[in-house]
Structures are given as structure tokens and as C-alpha cells.
N, C-alpha and C. Protein backbone atom coordinates (compact mmCIF):
# COMPACT_ATOMS: atom_id res chain seq x y z
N UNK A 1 -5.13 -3.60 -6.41
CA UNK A 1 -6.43 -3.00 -6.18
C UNK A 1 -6.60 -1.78 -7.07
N UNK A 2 -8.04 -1.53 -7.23
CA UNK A 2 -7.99 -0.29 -7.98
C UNK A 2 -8.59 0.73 -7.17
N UNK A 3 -8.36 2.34 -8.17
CA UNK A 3 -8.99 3.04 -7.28
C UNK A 3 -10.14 3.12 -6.48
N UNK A 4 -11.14 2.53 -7.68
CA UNK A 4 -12.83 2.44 -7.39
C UNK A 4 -12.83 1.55 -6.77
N UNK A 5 -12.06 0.58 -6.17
CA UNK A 5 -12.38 -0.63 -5.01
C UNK A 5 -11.89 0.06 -4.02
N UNK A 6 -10.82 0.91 -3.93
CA UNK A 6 -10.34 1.70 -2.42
C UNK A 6 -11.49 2.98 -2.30
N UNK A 7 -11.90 3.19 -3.01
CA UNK A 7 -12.60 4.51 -2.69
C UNK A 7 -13.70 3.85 -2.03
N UNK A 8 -14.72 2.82 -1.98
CA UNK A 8 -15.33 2.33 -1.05
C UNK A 8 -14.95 1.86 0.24
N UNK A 9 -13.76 1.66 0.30
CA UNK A 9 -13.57 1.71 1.72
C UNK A 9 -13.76 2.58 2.95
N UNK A 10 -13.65 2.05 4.21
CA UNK A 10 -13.19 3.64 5.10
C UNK A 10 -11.68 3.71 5.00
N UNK A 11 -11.57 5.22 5.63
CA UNK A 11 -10.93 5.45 6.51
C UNK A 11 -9.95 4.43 7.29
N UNK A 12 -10.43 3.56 8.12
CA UNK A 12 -10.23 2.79 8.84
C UNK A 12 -9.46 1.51 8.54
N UNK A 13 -10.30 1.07 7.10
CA UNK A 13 -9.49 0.31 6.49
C UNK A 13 -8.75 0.09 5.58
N UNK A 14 -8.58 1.68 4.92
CA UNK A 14 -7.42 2.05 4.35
C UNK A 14 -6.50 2.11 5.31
N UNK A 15 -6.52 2.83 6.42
CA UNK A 15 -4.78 2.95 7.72
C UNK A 15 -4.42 1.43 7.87
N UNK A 16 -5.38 0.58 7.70
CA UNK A 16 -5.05 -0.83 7.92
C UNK A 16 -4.34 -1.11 6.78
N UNK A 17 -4.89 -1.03 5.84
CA UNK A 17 -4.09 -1.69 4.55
C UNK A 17 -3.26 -0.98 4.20
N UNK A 18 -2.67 -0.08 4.73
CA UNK A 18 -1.42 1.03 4.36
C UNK A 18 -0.75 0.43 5.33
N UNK A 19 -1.21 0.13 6.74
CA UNK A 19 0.04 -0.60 7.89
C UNK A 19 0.56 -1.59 6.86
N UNK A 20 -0.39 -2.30 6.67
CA UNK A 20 0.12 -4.12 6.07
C UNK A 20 0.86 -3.63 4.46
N UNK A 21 0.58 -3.05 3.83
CA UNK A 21 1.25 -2.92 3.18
C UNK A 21 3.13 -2.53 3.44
N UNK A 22 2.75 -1.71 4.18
CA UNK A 22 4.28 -1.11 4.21
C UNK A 22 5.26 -2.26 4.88
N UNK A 23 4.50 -2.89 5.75
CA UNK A 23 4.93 -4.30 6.32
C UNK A 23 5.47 -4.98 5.53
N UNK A 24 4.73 -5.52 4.64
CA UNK A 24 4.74 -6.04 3.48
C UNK A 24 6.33 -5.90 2.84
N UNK A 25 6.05 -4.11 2.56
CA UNK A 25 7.57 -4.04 1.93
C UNK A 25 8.79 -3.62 2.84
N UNK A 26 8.36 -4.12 3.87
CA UNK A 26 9.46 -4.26 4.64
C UNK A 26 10.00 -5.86 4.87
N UNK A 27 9.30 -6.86 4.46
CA UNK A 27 9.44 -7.86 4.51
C UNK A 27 9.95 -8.22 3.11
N UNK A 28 9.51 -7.64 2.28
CA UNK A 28 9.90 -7.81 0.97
C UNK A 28 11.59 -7.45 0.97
N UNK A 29 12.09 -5.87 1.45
CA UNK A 29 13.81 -5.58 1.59
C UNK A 29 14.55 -6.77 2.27
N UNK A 30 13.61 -7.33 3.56
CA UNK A 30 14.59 -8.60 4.13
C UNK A 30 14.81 -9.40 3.21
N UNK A 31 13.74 -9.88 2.73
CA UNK A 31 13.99 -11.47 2.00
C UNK A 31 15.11 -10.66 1.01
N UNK A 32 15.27 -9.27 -0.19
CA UNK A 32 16.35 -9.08 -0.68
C UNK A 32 17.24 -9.21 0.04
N UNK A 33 17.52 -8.71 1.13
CA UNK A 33 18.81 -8.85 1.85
C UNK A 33 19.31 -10.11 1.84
N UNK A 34 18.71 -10.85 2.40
CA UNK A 34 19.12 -12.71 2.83
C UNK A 34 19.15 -13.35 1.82
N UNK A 35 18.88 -12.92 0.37
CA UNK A 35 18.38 -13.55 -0.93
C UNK A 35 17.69 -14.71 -1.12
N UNK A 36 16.50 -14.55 -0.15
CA UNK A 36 15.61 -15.71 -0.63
C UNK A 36 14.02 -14.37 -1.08
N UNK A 37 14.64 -13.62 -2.15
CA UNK A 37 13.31 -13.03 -2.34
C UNK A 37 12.96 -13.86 -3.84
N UNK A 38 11.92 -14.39 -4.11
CA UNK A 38 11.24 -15.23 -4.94
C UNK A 38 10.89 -14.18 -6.11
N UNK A 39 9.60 -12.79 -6.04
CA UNK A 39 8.99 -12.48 -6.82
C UNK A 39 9.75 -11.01 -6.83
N UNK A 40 10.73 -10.57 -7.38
CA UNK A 40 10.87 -9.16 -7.65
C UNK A 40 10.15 -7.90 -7.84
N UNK A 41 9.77 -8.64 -8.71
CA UNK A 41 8.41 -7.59 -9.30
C UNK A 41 7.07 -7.26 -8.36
N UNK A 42 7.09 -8.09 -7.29
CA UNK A 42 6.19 -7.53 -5.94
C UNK A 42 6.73 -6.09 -5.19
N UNK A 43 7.79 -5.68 -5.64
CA UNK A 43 8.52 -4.46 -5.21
C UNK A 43 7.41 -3.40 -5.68
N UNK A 44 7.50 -3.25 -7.13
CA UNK A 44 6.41 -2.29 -7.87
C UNK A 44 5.11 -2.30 -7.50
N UNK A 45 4.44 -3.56 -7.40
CA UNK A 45 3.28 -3.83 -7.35
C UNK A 45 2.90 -2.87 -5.78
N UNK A 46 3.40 -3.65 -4.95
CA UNK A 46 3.63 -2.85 -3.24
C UNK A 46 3.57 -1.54 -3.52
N UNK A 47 4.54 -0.75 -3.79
CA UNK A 47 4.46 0.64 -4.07
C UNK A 47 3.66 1.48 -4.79
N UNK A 48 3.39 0.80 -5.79
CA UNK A 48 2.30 1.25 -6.31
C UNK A 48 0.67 1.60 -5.11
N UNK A 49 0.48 0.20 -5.31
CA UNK A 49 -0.61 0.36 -3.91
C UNK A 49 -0.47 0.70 -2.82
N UNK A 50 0.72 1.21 -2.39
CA UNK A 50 1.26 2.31 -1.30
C UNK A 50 0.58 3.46 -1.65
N UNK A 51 0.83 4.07 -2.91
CA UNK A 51 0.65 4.87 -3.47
C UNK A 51 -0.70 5.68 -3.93
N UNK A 52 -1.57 4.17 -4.02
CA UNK A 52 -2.81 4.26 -3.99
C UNK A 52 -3.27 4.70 -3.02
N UNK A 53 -3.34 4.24 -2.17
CA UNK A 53 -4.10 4.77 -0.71
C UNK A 53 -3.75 5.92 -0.39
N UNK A 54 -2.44 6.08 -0.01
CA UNK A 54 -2.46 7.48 0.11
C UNK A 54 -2.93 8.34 -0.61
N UNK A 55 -2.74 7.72 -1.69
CA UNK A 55 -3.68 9.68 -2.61
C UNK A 55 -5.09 9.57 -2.69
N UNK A 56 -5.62 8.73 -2.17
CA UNK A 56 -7.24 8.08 -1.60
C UNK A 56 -7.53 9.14 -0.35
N UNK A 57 -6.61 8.70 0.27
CA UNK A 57 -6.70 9.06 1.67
C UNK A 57 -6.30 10.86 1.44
N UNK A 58 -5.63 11.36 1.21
CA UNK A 58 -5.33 12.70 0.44
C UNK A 58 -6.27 13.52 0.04
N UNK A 59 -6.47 12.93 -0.87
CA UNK A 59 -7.91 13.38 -1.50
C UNK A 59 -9.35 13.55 -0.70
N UNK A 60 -9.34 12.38 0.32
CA UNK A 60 -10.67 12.48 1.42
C UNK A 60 -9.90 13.77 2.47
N UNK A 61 -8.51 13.74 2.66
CA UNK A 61 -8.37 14.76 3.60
C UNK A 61 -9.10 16.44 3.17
N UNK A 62 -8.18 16.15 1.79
CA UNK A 62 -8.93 17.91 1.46
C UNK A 62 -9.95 18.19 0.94
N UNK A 63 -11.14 17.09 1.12
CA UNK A 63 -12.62 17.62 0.71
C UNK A 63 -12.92 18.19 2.14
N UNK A 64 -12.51 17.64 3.42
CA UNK A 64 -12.78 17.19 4.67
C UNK A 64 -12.49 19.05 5.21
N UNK A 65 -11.37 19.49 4.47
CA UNK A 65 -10.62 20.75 5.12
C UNK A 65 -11.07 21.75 4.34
């Protein structure tokens, strides 16, 4: 996703897509563990857009304060 597609979101459904994400890469460490992880490179991608939101969400905090 990019920024200008998260910045239309809320609130609301950024905390959502930050839950599922992190889910995400928590599901992603199992499958490393058990070694049936398929796409490696979904590691970066995940974090990255971890990354995104929060500084979305960051950024709406301190206009807010």
C-alpha cells in the first residue's frame, strides 16, 4: 500500500490493518520455524507496511496534540 491510499483511511481502519498485519508476521516467523515458509521476501514487504501505518497514525497523533 502506499502512503496516499493509507492516508484516506480512518483511524479505525488503520488499528485494523496494523492488528492483521502484525498477525500476519507472526504467522509468517511460524511457517519459518516449521520450514514451510514459501515467499521470504513477504518478511520486508510486512514490515515495511507495519511501518507505514504507524507513521500515518503518528503523524495524525501530533496534528491532534
Amino acid at each position: 500500500m502506499t502512503g496516499k491510499e493509507l492516508k484516506e483511511k480512518t483511524d479505525v481502519e488503520l488499528f485494523s490493518m496494523l492488528h492483521d498485519l502484525y498477525e500476519e508476521l507472526f504467522n509468517l516467523r511460524i511457517a519459518k520455524v516449521s520450514a514451510n515458509l514459501t515467499n521470504p521476501a513477504r518478511f520486508k514487504h510486512v514490515k515495511k507496511d507495519i511501518a507505514r501505518v504507524k507513521t500515518i497514525l503518528n503523524e495524525r497523533r501530533r496534528v491532534t496534540t
